[in-house]
N, C-alpha and C. Protein backbone atom coordinates (compact mmCIF):
# COMPACT_ATOMS: atom_id res chain seq x y z
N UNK A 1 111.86 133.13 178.20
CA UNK A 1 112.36 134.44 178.57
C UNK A 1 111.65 134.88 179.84
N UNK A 2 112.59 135.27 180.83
CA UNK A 2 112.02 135.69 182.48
C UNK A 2 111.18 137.00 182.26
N UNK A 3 110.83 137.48 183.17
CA UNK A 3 110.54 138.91 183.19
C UNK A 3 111.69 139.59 183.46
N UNK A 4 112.45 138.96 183.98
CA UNK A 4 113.74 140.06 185.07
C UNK A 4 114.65 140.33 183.58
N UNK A 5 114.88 138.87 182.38
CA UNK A 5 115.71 140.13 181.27
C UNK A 5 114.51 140.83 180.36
N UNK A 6 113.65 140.33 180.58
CA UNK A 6 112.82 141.29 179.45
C UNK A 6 112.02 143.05 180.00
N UNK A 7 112.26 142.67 181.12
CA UNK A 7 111.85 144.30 181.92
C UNK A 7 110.56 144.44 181.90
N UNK A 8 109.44 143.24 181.56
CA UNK A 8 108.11 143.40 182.13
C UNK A 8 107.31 143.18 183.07
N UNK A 9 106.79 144.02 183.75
CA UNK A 9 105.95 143.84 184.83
C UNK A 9 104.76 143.96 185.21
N UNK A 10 104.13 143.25 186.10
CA UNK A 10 102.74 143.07 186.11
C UNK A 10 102.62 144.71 187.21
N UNK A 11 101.18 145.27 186.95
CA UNK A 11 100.92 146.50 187.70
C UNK A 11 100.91 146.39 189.08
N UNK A 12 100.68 145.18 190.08
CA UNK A 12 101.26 144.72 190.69
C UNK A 12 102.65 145.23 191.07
N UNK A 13 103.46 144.26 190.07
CA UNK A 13 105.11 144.69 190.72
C UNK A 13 105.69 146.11 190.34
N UNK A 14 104.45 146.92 189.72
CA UNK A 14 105.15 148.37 189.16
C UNK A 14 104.55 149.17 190.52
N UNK A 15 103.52 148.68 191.17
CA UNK A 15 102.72 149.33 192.66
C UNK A 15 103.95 149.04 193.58
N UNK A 16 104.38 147.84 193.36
CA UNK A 16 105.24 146.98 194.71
C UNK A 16 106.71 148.21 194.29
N UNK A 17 107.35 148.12 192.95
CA UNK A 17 108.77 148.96 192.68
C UNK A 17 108.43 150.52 193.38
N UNK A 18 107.52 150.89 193.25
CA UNK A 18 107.11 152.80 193.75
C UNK A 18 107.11 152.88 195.18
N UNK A 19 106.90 151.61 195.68
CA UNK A 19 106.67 151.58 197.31
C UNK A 19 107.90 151.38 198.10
N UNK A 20 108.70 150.55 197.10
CA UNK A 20 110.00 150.35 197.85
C UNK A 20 110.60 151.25 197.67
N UNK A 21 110.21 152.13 196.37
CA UNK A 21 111.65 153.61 196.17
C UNK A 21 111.43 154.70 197.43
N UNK A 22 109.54 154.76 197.77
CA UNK A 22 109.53 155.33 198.24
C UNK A 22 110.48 155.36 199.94
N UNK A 23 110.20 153.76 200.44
CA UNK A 23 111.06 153.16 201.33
C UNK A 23 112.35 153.77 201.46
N UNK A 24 113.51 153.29 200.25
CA UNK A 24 114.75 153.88 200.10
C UNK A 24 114.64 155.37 200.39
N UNK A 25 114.04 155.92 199.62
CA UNK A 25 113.90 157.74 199.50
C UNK A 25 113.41 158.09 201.31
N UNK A 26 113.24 157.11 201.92
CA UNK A 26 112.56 157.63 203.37
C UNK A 26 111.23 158.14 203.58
N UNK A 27 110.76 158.03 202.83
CA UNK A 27 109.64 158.92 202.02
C UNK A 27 108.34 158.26 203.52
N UNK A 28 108.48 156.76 203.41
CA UNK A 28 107.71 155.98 204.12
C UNK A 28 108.50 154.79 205.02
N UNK A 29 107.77 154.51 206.19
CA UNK A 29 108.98 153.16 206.38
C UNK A 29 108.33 152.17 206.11
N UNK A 30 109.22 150.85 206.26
CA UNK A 30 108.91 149.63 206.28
C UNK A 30 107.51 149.21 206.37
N UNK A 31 107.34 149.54 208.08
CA UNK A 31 105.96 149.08 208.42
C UNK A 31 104.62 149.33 207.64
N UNK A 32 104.87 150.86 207.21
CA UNK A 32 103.58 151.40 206.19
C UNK A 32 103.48 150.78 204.87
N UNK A 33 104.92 150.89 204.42
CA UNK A 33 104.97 150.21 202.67
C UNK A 33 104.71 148.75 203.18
N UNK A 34 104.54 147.63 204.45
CA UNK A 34 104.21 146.39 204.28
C UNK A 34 102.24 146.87 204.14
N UNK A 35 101.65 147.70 204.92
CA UNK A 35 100.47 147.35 205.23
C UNK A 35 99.89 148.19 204.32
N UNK A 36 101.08 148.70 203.36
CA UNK A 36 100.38 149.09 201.53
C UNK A 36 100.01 147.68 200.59
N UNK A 37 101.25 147.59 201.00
CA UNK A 37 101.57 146.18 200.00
C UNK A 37 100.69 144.85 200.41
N UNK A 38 99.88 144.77 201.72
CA UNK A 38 99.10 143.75 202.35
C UNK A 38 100.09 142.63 202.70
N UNK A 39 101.29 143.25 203.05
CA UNK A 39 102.38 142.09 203.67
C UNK A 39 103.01 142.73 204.83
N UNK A 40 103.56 141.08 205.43
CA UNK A 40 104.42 141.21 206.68
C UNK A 40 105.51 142.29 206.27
N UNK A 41 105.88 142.69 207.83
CA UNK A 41 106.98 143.85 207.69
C UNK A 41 108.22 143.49 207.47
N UNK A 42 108.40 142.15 207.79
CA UNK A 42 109.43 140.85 207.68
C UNK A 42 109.88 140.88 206.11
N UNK A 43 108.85 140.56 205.23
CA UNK A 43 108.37 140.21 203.55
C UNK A 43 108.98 141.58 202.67
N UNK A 44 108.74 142.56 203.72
CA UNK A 44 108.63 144.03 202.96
C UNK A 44 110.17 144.39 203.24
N UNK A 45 110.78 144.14 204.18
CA UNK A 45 112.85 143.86 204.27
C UNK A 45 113.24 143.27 203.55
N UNK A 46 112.67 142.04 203.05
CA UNK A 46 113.13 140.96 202.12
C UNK A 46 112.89 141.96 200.69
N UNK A 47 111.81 142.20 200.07
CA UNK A 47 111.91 142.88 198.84
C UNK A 47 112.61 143.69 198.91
N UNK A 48 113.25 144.93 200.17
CA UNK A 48 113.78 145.93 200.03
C UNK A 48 115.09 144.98 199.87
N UNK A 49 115.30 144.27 200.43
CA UNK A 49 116.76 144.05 199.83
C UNK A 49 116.94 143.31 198.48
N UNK A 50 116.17 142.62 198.01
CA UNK A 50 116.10 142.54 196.64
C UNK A 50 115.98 143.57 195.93
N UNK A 51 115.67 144.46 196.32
CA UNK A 51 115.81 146.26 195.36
C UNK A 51 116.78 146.43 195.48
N UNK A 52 117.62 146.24 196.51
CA UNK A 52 118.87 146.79 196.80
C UNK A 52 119.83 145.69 196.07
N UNK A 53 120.06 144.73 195.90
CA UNK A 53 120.68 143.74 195.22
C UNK A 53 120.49 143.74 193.61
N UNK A 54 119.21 143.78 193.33
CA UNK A 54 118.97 143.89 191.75
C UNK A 54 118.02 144.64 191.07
N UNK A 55 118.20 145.89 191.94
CA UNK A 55 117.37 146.96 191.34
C UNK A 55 115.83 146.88 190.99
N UNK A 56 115.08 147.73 190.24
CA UNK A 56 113.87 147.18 189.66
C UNK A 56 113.48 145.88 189.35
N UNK A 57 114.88 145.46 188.19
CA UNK A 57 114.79 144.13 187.59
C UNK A 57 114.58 143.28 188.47
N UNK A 58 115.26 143.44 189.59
CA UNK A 58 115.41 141.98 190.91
C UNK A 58 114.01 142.31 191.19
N UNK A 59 112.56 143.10 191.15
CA UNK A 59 111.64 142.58 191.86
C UNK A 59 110.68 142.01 190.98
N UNK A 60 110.95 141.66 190.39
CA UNK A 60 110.16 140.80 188.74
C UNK A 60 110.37 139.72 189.86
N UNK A 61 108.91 139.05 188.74
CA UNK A 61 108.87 137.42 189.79
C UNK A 61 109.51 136.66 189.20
N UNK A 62 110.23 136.09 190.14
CA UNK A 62 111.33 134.85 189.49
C UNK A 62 110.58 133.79 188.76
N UNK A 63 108.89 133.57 189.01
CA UNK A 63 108.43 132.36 188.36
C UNK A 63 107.84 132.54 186.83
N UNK A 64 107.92 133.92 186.96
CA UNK A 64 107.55 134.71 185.43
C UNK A 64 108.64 133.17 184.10
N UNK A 65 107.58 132.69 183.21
CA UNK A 65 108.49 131.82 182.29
C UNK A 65 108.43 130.75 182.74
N UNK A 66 107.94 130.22 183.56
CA UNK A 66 108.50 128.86 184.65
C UNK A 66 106.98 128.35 183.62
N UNK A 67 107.03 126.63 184.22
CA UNK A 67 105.71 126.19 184.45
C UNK A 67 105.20 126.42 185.24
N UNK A 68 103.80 126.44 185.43
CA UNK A 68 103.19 125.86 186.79
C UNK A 68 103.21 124.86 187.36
N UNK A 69 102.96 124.58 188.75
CA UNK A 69 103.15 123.51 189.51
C UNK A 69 102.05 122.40 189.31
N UNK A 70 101.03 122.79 188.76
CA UNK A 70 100.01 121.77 188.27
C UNK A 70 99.71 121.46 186.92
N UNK A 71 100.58 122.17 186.35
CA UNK A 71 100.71 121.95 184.52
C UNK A 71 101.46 120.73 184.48
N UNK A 72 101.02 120.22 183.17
CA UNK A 72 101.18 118.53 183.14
C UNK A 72 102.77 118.86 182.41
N UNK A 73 103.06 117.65 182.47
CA UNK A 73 104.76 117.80 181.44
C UNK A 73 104.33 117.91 180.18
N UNK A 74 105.14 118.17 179.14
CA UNK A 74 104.47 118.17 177.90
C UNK A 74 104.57 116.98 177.71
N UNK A 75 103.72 116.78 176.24
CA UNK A 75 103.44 115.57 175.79
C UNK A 75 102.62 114.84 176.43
N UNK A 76 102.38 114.81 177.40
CA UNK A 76 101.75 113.44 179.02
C UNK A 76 99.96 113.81 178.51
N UNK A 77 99.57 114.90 178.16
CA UNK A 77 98.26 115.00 177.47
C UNK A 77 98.08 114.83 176.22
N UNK A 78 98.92 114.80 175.33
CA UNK A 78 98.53 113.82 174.20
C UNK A 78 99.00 112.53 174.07
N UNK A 79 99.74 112.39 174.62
CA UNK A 79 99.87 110.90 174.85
C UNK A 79 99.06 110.11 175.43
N UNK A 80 98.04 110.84 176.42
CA UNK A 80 97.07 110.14 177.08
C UNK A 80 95.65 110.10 176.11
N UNK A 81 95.92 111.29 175.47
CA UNK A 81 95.03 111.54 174.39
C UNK A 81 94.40 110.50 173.29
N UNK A 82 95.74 110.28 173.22
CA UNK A 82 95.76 109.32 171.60
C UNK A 82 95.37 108.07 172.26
N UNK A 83 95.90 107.53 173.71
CA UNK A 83 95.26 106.38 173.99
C UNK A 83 93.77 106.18 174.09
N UNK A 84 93.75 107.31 174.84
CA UNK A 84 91.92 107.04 174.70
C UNK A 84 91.09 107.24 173.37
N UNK A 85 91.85 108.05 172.46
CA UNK A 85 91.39 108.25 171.23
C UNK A 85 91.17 106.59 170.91
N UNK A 86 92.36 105.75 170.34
CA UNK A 86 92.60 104.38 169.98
C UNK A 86 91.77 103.11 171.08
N UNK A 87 91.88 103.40 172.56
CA UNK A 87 91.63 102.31 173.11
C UNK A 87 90.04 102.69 174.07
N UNK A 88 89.95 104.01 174.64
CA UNK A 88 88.64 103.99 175.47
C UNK A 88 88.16 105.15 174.88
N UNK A 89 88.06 105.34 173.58
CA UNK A 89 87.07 106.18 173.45
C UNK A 89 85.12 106.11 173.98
N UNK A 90 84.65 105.08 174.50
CA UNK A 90 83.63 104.97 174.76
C UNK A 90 83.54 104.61 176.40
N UNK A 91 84.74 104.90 176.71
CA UNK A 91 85.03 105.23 178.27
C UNK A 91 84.29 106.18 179.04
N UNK A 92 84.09 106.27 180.28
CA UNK A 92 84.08 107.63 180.53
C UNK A 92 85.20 107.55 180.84
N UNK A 93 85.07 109.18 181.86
CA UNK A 93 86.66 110.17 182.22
C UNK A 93 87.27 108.45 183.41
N UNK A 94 86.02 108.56 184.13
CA UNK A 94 86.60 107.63 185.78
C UNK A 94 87.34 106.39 185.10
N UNK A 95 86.61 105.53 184.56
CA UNK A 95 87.44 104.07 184.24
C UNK A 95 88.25 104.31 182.91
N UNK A 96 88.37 105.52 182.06
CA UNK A 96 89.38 106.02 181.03
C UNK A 96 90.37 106.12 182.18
N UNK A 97 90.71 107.16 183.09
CA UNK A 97 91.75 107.22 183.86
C UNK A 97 92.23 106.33 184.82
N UNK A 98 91.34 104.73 185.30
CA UNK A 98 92.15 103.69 185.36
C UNK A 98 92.37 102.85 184.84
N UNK A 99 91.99 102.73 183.62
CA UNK A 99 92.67 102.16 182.47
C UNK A 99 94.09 102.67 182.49
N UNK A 100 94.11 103.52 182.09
CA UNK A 100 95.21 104.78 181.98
C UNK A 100 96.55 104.20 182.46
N UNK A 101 96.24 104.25 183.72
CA UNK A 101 96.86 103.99 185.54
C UNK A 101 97.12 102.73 185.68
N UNK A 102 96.31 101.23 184.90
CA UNK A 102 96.37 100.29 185.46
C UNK A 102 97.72 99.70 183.92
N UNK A 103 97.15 99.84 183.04
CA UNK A 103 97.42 99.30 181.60
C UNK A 103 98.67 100.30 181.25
N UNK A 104 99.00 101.32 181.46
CA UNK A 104 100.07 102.42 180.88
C UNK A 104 100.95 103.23 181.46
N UNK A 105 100.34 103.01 182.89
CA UNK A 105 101.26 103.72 183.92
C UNK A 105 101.21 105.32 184.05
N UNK A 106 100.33 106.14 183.32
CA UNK A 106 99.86 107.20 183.33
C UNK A 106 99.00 107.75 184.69
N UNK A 107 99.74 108.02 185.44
CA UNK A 107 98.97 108.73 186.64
C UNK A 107 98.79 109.85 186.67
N UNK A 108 97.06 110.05 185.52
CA UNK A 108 96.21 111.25 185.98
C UNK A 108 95.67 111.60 186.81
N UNK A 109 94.63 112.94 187.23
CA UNK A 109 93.63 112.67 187.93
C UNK A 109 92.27 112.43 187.06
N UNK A 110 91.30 112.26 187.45
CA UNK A 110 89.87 111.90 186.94
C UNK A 110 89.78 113.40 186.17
N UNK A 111 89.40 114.98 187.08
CA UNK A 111 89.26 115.69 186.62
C UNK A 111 90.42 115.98 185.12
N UNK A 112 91.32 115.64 185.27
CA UNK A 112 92.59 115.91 184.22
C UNK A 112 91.83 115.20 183.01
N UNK A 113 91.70 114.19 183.06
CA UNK A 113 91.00 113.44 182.34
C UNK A 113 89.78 113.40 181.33
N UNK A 114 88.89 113.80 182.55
CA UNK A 114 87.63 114.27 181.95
C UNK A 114 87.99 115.81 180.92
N UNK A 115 89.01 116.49 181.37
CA UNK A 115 88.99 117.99 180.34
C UNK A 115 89.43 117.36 179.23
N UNK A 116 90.78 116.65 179.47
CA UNK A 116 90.94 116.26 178.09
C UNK A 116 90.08 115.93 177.00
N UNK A 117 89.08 114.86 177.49
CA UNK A 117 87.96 114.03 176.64
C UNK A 117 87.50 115.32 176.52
N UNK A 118 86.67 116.25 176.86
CA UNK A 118 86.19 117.39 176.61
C UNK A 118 86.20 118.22 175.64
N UNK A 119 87.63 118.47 175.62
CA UNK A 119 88.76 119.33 174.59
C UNK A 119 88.67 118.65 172.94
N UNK A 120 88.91 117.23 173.63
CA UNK A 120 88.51 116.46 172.20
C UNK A 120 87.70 116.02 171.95
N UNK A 121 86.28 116.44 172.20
CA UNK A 121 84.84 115.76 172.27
C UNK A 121 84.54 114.46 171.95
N UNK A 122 85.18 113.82 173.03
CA UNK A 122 84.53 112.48 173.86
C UNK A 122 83.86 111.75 174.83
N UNK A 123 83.75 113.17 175.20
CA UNK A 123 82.84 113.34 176.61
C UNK A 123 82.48 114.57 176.69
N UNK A 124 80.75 115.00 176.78
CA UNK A 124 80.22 115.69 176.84
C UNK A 124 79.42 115.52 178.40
N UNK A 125 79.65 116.84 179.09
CA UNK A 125 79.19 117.28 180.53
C UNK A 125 77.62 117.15 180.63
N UNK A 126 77.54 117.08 181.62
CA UNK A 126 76.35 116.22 181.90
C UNK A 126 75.13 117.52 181.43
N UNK A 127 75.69 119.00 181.96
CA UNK A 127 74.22 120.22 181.87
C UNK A 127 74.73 120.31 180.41
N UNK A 128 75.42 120.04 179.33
CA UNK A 128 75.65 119.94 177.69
C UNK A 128 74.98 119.22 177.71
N UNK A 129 74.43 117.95 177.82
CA UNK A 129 73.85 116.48 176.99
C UNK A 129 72.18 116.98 176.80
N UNK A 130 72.02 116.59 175.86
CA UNK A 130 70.54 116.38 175.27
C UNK A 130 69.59 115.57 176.39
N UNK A 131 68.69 116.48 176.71
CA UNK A 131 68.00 115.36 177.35
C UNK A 131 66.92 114.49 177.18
N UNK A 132 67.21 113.63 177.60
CA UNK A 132 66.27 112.03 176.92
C UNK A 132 64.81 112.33 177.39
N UNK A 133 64.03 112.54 176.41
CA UNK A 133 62.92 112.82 176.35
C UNK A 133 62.13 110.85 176.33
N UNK A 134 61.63 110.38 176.89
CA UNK A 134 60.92 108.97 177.22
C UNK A 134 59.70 109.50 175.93
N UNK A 135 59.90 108.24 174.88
CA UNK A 135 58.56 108.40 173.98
C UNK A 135 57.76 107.80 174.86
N UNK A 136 56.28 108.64 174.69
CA UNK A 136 54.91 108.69 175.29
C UNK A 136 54.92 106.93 174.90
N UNK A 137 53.99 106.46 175.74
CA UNK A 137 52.79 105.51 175.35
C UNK A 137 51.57 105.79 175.44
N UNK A 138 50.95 106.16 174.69
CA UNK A 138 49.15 105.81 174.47
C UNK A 138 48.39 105.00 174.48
N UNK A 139 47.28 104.75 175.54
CA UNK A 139 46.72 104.05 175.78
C UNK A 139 45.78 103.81 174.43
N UNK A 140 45.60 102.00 174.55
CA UNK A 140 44.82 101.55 173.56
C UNK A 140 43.39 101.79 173.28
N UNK A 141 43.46 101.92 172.10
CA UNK A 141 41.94 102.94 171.44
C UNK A 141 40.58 101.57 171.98
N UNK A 142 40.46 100.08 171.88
CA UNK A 142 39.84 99.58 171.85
C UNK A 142 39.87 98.71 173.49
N UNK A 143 38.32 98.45 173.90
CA UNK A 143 38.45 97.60 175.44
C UNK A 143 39.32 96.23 174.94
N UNK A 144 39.75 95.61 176.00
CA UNK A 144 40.23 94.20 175.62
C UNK A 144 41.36 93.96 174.80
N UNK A 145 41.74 95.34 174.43
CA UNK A 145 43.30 95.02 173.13
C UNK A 145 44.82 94.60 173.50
N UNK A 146 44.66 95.49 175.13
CA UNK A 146 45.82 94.82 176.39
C UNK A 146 45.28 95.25 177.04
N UNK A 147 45.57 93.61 178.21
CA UNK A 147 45.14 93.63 179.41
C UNK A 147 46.97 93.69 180.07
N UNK A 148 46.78 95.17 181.15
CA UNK A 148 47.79 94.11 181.92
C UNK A 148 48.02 93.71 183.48
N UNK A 149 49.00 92.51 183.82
CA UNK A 149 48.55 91.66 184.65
C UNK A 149 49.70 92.42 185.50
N UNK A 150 49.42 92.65 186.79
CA UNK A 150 50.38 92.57 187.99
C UNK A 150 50.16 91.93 189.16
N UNK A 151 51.33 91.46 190.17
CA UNK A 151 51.27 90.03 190.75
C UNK A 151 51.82 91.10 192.06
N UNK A 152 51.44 90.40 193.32
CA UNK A 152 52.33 91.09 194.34
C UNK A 152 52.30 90.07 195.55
N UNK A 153 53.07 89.61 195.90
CA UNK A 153 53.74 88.45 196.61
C UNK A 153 53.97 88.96 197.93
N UNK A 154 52.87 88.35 199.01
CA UNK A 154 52.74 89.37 200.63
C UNK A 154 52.17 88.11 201.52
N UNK A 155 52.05 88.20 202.98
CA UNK A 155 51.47 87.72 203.78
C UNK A 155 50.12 87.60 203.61
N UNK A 156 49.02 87.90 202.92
CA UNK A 156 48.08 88.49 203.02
C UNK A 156 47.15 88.13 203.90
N UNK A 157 46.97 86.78 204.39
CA UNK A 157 46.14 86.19 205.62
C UNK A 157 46.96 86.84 206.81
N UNK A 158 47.95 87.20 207.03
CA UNK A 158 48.62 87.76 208.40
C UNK A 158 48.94 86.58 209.34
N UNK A 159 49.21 85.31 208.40
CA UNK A 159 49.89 84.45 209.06
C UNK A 159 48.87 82.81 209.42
N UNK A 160 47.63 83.35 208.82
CA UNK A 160 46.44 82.39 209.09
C UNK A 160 45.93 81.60 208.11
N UNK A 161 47.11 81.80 207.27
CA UNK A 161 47.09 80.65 206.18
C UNK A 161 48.53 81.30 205.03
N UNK A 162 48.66 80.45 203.97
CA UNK A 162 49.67 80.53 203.61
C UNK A 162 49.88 81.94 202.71
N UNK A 163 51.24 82.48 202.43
CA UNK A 163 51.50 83.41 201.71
C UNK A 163 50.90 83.14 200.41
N UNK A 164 50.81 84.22 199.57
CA UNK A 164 49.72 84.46 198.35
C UNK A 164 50.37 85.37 197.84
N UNK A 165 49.94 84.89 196.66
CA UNK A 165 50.11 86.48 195.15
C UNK A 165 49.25 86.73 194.77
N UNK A 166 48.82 87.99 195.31
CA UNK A 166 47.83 89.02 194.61
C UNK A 166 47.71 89.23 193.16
N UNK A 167 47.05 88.91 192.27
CA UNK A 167 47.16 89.01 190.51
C UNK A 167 45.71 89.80 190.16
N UNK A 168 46.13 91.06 189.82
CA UNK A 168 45.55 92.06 189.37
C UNK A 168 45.01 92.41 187.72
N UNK A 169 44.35 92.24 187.07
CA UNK A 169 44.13 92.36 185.74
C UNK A 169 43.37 93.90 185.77
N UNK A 170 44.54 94.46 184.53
CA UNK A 170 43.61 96.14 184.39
C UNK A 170 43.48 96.33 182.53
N UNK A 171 42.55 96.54 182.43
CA UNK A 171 42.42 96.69 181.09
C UNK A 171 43.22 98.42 180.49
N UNK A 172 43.95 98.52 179.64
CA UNK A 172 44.12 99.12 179.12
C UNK A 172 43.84 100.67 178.48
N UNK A 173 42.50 100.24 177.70
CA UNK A 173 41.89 101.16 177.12
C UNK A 173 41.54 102.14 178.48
N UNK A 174 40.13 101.37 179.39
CA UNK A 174 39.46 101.79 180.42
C UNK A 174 39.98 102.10 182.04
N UNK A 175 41.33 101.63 181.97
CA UNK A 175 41.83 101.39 183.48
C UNK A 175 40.74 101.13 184.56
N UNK A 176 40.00 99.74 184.16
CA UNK A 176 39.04 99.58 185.20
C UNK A 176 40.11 98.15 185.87
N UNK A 177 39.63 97.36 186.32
CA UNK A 177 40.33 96.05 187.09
C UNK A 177 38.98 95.12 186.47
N UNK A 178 39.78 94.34 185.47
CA UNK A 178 38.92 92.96 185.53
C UNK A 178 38.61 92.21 185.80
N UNK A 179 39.44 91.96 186.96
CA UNK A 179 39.66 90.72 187.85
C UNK A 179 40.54 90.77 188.82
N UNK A 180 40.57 90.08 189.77
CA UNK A 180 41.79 90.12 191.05
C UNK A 180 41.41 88.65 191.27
N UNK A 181 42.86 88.11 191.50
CA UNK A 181 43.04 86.44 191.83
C UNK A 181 43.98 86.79 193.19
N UNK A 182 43.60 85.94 194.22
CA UNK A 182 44.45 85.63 195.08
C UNK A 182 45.15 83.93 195.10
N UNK A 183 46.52 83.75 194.81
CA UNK A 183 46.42 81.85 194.47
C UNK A 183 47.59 81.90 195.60
C-alpha cells in the first residue's frame, strides 16, 4: 500500500503540502517556497504542478511501499543463509562470500555477508570477541631445571674468516648466560 492511497505523510511532505498551498494562494512565490523547501526553483514548478495534477495525494512520495535500491530480493538472504549454515559455517564473511560466488552463483558483497553471519551468530565482530589472554609462564623454581639455547647465524669475523653461529645458553631459573659457543 503507497502513501498516495493511504493519505500518509511524512512531516516533511505535510511542510512541503503548506508551502505549495501557500504558492497557489499567492501567498509566496516560487523562488521563496524553493529556498523554504532547500530546493531548486526549477524542483519547486515541478511539485507545484504535481499539486496541481493530484492534489495533496500527488505529493506523497511515489517510493513510499517500494523496495529499496540496496535491499536484497527476498529469499537471496536465506538462501545464502542456509548455505553457510550447512557448508561454511567455520568460514569467515570474505572466503564465505566466495565460496558463495564461486560454487552457487550468489553475488554478495563481503559486508552483506558478514551481517548475515552476525544476525545468525557465526561470526562475531572483532571489538565483541573475548580477548585471548596468553597463559603466563613462570620461570623455574630450581638453577639447572631449563636451560635455554639460542643460535644466531651472522658474519661475525666481518669477512676474516668463515660465517658462524653464535649459541647462547641462559639458564632459566637465574637468567644468567652459561655459556656462549661460537662454531
Amino acid at each position: 500500500m503507497s502513501a498516495e492511497s493511504s493519505g500518509v505523510f511524512t512531516l516533511k511532505e505535510i511542510n512541503r503540502i503548506k508551502i505549495i498551498q501557500d504558492v497557489i494562494e499567492r501567498r509566496i512565490t516560487t523562488r521563496r517556497a524553493a529556498e523554504h523547501l532547500g530546493i531548486s526553483d526549477r524542483q519547486c514548478r515541478r511539485l507545484l504542478a504535481r499539486y496541481r495534477e493530484g492534489g495533496p495525494l500527488g505529493m506523497a512520495s511515489r517510493r513510499c511501499g517500494m523496495r529499496g535500491n540496496r535491499q536484497l530480493p527476498p529469499g537471496l538472504a536465506d538462501q545464502a543463509l542456509e548455505l553457510i549454515k550447512t557448508r561454511y559455517a567455520d568460514f569467515g564473511p570474505t572466503l564465505a562470500r566466495e565460496k558463495l560466488e564461486e560454487l552457487h552463483g550468489l553475488f554478495l558483497g563481503k559486508e552483506t555477508v558478514r551481517r548475515i553471519m552476525v544476525r545468525a551468530g557465526l561470526w562475531v565482530p572483532r571489538k565483541q570477541r573475548a580477548a585471548r589472554i596468553p597463559q603466563p609462564r613462570y620461570r623455574r623454581p630450581c638453577t639447572g631445571e631449563l636451560i635455554q639455547i639460542d643460535g644466531c647465524d651472522h658474519d661475525w669475523f666481518e669477512g676474516r674468516g668463515p660465517a658462524c653461529t653464535a649459541l647462547v645458553y641462559v639458564d632459566d631459573a637465574t637468567s644468567k648466560t652459561d655459556g656462549t659457543v661460537v662454531c
